[in-house]
Protein backbone atom coordinates (compact mmCIF):
# COMPACT_ATOMS: atom_id res chain seq x y z
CA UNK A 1 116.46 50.30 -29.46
CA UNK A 2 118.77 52.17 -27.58
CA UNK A 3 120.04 53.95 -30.53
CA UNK A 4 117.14 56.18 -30.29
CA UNK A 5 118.19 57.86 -27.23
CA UNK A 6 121.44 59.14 -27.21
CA UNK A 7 123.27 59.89 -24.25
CA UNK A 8 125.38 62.72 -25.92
CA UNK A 9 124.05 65.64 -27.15
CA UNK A 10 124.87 68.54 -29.23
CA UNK A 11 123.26 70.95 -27.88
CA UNK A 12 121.72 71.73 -23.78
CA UNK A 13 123.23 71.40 -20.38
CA UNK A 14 126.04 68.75 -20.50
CA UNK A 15 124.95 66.30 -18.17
CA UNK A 16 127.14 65.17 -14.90
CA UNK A 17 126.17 61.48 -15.42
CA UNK A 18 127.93 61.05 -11.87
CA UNK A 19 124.91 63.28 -9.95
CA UNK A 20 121.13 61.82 -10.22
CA UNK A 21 119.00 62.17 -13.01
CA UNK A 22 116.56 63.85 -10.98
CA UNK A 23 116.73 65.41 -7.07
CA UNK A 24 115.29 68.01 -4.76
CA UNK A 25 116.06 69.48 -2.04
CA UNK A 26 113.79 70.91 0.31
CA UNK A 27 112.01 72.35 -2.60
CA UNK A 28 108.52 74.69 -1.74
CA UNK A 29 106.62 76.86 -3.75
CA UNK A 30 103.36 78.55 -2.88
CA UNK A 31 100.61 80.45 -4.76
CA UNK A 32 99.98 84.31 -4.11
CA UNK A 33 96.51 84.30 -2.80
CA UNK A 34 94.10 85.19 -5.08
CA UNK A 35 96.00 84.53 -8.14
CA UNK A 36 95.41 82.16 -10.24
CA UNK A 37 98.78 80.07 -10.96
CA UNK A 38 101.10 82.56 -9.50
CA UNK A 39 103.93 82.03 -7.15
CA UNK A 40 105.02 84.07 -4.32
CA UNK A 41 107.69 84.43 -1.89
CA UNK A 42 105.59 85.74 1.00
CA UNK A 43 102.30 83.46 0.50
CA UNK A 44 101.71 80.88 3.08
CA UNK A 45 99.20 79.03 0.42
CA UNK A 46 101.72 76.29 -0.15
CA UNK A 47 101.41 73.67 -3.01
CA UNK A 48 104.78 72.21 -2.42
CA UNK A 49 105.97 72.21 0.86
CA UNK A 50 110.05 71.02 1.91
CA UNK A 51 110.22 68.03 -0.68
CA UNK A 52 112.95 66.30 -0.77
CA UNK A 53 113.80 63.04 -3.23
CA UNK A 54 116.28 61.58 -5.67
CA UNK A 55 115.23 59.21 -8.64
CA UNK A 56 117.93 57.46 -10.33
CA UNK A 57 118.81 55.95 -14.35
CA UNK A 58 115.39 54.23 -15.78
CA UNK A 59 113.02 54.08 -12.77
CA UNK A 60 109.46 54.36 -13.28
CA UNK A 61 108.07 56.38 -10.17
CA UNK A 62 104.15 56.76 -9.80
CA UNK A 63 103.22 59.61 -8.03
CA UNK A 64 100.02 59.42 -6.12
CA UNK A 65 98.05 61.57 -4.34
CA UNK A 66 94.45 63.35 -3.74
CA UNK A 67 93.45 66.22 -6.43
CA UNK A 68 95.31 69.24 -5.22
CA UNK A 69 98.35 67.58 -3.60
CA UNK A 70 100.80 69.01 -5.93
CA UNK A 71 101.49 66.73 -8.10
CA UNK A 72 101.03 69.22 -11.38
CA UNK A 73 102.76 71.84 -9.62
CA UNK A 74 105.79 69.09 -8.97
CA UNK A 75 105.92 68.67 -12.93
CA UNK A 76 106.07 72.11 -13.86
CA UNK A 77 108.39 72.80 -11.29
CA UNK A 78 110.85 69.85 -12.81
CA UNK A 79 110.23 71.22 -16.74
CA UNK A 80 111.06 74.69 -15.54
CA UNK A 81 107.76 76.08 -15.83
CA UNK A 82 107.54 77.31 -11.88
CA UNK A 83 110.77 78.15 -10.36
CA UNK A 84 110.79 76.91 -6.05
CA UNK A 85 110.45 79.65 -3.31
CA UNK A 86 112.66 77.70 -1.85
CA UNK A 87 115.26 74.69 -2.52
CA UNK A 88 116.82 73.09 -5.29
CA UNK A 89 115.50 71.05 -8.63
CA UNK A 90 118.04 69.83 -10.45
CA UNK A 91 118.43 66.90 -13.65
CA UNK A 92 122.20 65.76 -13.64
CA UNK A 93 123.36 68.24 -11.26
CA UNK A 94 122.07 70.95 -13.26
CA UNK A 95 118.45 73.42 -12.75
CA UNK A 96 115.91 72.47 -15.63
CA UNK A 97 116.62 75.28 -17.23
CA UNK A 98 118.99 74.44 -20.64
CA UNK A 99 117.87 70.97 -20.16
CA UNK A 100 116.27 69.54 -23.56
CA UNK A 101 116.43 66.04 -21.92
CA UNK A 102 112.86 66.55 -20.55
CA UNK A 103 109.85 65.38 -21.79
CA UNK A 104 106.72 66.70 -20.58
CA UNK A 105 103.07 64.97 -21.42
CA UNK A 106 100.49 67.09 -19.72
CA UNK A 107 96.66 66.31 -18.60
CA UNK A 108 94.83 65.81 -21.67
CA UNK A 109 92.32 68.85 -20.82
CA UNK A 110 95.29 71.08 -21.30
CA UNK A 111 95.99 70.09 -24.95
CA UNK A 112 94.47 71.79 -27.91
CA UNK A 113 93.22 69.46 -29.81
CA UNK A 114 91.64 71.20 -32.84
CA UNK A 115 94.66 72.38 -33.51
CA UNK A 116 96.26 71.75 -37.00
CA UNK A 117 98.92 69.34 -36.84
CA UNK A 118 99.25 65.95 -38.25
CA UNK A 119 101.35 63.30 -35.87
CA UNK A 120 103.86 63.52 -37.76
CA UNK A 121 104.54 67.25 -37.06
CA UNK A 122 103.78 66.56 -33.25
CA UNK A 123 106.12 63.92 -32.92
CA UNK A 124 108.98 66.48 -35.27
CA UNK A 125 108.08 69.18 -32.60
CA UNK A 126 110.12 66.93 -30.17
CA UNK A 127 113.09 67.33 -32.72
CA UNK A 128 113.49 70.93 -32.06
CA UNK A 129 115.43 71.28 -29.28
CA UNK A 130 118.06 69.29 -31.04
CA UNK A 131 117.91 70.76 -34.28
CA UNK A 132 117.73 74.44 -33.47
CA UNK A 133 114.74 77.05 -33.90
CA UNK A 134 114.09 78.32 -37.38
CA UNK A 135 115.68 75.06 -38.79
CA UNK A 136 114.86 72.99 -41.15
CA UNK A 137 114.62 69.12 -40.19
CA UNK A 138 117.27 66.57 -41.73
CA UNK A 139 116.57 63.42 -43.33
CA UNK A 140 118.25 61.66 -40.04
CA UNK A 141 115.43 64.27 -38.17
CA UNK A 142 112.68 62.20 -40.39
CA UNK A 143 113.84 58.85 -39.85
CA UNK A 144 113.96 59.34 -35.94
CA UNK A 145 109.89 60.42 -36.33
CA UNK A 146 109.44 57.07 -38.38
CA UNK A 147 111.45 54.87 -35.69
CA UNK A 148 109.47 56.58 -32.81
CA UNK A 149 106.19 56.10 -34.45
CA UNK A 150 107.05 52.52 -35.19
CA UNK A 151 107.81 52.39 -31.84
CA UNK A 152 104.75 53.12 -30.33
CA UNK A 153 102.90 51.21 -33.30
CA UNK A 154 101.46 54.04 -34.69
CA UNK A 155 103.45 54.50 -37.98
CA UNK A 156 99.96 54.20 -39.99
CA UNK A 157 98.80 57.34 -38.21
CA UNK A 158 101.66 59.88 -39.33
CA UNK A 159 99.19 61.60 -41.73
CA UNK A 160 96.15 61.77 -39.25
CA UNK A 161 95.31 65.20 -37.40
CA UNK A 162 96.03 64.52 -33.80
CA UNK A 163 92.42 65.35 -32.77
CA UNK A 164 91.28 62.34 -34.78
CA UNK A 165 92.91 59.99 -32.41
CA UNK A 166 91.47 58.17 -29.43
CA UNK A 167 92.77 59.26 -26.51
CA UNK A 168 94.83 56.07 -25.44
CA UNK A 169 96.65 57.05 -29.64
CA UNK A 170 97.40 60.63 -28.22
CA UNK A 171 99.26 58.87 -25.11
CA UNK A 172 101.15 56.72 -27.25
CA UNK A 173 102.06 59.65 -29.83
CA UNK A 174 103.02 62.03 -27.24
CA UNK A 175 105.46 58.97 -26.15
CA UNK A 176 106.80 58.66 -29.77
CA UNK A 177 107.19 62.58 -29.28
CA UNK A 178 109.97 61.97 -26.59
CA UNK A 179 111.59 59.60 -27.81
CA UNK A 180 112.27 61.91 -31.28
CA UNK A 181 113.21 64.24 -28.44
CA UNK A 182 116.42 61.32 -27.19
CA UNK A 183 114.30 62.36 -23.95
CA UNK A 184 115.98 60.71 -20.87
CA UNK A 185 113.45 62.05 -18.21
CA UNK A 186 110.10 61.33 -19.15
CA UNK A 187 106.65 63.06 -17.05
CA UNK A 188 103.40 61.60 -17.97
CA UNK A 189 100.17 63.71 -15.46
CA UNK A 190 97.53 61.57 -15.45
CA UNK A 191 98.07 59.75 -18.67
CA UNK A 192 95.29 56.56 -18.11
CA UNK A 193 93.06 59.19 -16.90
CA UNK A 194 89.81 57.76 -18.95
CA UNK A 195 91.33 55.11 -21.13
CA UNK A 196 90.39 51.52 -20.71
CA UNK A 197 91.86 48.14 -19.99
CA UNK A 198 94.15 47.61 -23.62
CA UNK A 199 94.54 51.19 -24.25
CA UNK A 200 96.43 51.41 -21.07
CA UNK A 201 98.07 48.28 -21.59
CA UNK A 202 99.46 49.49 -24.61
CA UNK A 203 100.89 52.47 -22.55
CA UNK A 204 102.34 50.22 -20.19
CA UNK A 205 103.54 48.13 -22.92
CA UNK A 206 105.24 51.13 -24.65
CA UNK A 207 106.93 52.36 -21.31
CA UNK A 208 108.30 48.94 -21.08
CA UNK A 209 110.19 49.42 -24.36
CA UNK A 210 111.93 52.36 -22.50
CA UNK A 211 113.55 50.60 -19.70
CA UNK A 212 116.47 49.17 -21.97
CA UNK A 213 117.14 52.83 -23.03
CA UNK A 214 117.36 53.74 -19.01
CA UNK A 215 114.72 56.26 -19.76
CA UNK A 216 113.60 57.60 -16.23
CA UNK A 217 109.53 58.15 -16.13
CA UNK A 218 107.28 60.10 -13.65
CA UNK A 219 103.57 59.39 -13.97
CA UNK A 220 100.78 60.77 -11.78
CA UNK A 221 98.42 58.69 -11.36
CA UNK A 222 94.93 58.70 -8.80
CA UNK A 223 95.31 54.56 -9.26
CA UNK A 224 96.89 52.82 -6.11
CA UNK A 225 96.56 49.72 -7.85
CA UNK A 226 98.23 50.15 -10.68
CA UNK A 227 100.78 52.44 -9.04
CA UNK A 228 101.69 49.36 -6.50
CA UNK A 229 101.68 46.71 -9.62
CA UNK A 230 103.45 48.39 -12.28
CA UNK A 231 106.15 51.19 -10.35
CA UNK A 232 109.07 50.82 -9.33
CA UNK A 233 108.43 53.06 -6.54
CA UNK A 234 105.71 54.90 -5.15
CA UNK A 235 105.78 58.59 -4.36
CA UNK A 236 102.83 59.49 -2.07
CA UNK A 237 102.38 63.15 -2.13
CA UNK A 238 100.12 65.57 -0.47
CA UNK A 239 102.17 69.26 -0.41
CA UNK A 240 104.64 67.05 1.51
CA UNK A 241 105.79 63.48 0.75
CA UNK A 242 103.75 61.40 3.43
CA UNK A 243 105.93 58.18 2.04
CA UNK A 244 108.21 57.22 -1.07
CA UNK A 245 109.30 53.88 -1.25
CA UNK A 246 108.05 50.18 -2.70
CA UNK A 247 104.14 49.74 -2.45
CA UNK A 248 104.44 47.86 0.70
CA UNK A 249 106.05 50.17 2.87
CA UNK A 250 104.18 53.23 1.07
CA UNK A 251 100.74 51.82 1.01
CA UNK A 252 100.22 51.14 5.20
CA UNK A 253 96.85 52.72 6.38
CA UNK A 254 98.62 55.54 8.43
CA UNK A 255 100.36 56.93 5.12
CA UNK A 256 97.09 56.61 3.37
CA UNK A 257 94.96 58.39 6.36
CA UNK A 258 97.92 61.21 6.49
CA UNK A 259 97.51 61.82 2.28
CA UNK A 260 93.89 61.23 2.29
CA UNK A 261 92.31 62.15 5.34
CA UNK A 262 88.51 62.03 5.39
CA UNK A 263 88.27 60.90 1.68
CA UNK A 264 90.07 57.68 3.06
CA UNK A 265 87.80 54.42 4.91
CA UNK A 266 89.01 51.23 6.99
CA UNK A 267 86.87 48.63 6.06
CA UNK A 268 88.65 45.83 8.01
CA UNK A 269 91.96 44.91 8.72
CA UNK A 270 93.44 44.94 5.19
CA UNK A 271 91.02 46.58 2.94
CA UNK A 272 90.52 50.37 2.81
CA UNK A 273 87.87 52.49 0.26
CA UNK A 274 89.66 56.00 -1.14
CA UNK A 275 86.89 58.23 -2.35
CA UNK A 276 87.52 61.47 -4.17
CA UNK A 277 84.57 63.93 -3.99
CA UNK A 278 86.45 66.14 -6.62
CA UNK A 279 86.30 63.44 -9.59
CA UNK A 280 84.21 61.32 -8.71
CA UNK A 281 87.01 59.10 -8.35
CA UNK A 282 87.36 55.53 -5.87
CA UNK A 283 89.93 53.17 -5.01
CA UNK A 284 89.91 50.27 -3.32
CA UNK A 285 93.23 48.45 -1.52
């Protein structure tokens, strides 16, 4: 297995494999007002607001939070999509930028898909950063879109448009996609956003497989309980981290009142109700 991710690459930032695979440091960014996704210097409308973290080698971090807490913006800003106002974001000492190490799975409302690809080519489109643009693929190229595909069991859809697939199949082929990539940070926003019980099994399952590879994920997730049962560590986020740490420590009702404010209700001692007026969305602890 851990053939498919190679720690040396040809091409990229060199890693320092002495700093962290990911930190920040008293990283904020903020929105011009009235614009819609642009950053500015001089806006007080912050998204991200002095956030500061390290996540070593092969941890799986959820990170939690209501709708509009930042937890998109904190992808981007890691792929190199948004540069900070302020701070630092760097993967093995080194700013995103150059980095081909980083895998990105967006919400699935942001994906086009009618458009004509077949798996296959979407999982080779993770090949590109180590083959070179306007290159052709190699036959070692092919066999790493095989492995990944069989690695996600979903070698019998290589010849399948990627709009024909359920959406728990597009998870698992966008998975396959980084690991053609030999990605060693992985984000996943919102990935079991609408998928039930087995299809997010199989996601779990499939993230799993990763850990002997020391693949590092991020997922954002809106479930507590499956943030608390399958993560490593929480990251409870709302502009600011309110609390990163094991479930326990993260998950106490003053953390969850901080993050969630009104959309959060004691119910007794132990048990709280999380409502989300934006999705539609509740969560019970």
């Amino acid at each position: 297995m851990s053939a498919l991710v190679s720690k040396i690459t040809t091409r990229g930032v060199k890693h320092q494999m002495t700093e962290p695979t990911l930190e920040l440091k008293n990283v904020s960014v903020a929105y011009a007002e009235g614009a819609n996704g642009v950053t500015s210097s001089r806006s007080s409308q912050y998204a991200l607001q002095d956030v500061t973290f390290q996540v070593g080698a092969g941890e799986r971090i959820a990170v939690v939070g209501p709708n509009g807490a930042g937890k998109s913006t904190l992808f981007k800003l890691i792929v190199g999509a948004l540069k900070p106002g302020q701070g630092e974001v760097n993967i093995y000492g080194q700013g995103p930028g150059g980095h081909i190490c980083i895998a990105y799975v967006p919400q699935r409302s942001q994906i086009d898909w009618t458009f004509p690809v077949t798996v296959e080519d979407v999982v080779m489109m993770g090949r590109v950063g180590q083959i070179g643009l306007f290159r052709w693929p190699h036959r070692r190229d092919w066999d790493l879109v095989k492995a990944s595909l069989e690695r996600v069991n979903a070698r019998h859809l290589a010849k399948k448009q990627i709009g024909e697939l359920s959406g728990g199949q597009q998870q698992r082929i966008f998975i396959a996609r980084a690991l053609a990539q030999e990605a060693e940070l992985l984000l996943m926003d919102e990935p079991l956003s609408g998928l039930d019980v087995p299809n997010q099994e199989a996601i779990f399952e499939t993230l799993d497989s990763l850990r002997p590879d020391g693949v590092t994920v991020l997922v954002a997730t809106h479930d507590l309980n499956l943030a608390a049962e399958r993560f490593d560590r929480m990251m409870l986020l709302n502009k600011r981290i309110v609390a990163f740490g094991g479930a326990t420590a993260v998950l106490q009702p003053e953390n969850l009142l901080q993050a969630y404010g009104g959309h959060m209700h004691v119910m007794d001692d132990k048990d709280f109700l999380l409502t989300d007026e934006c999705c539609n969305h509740e969560e019970r602890g």
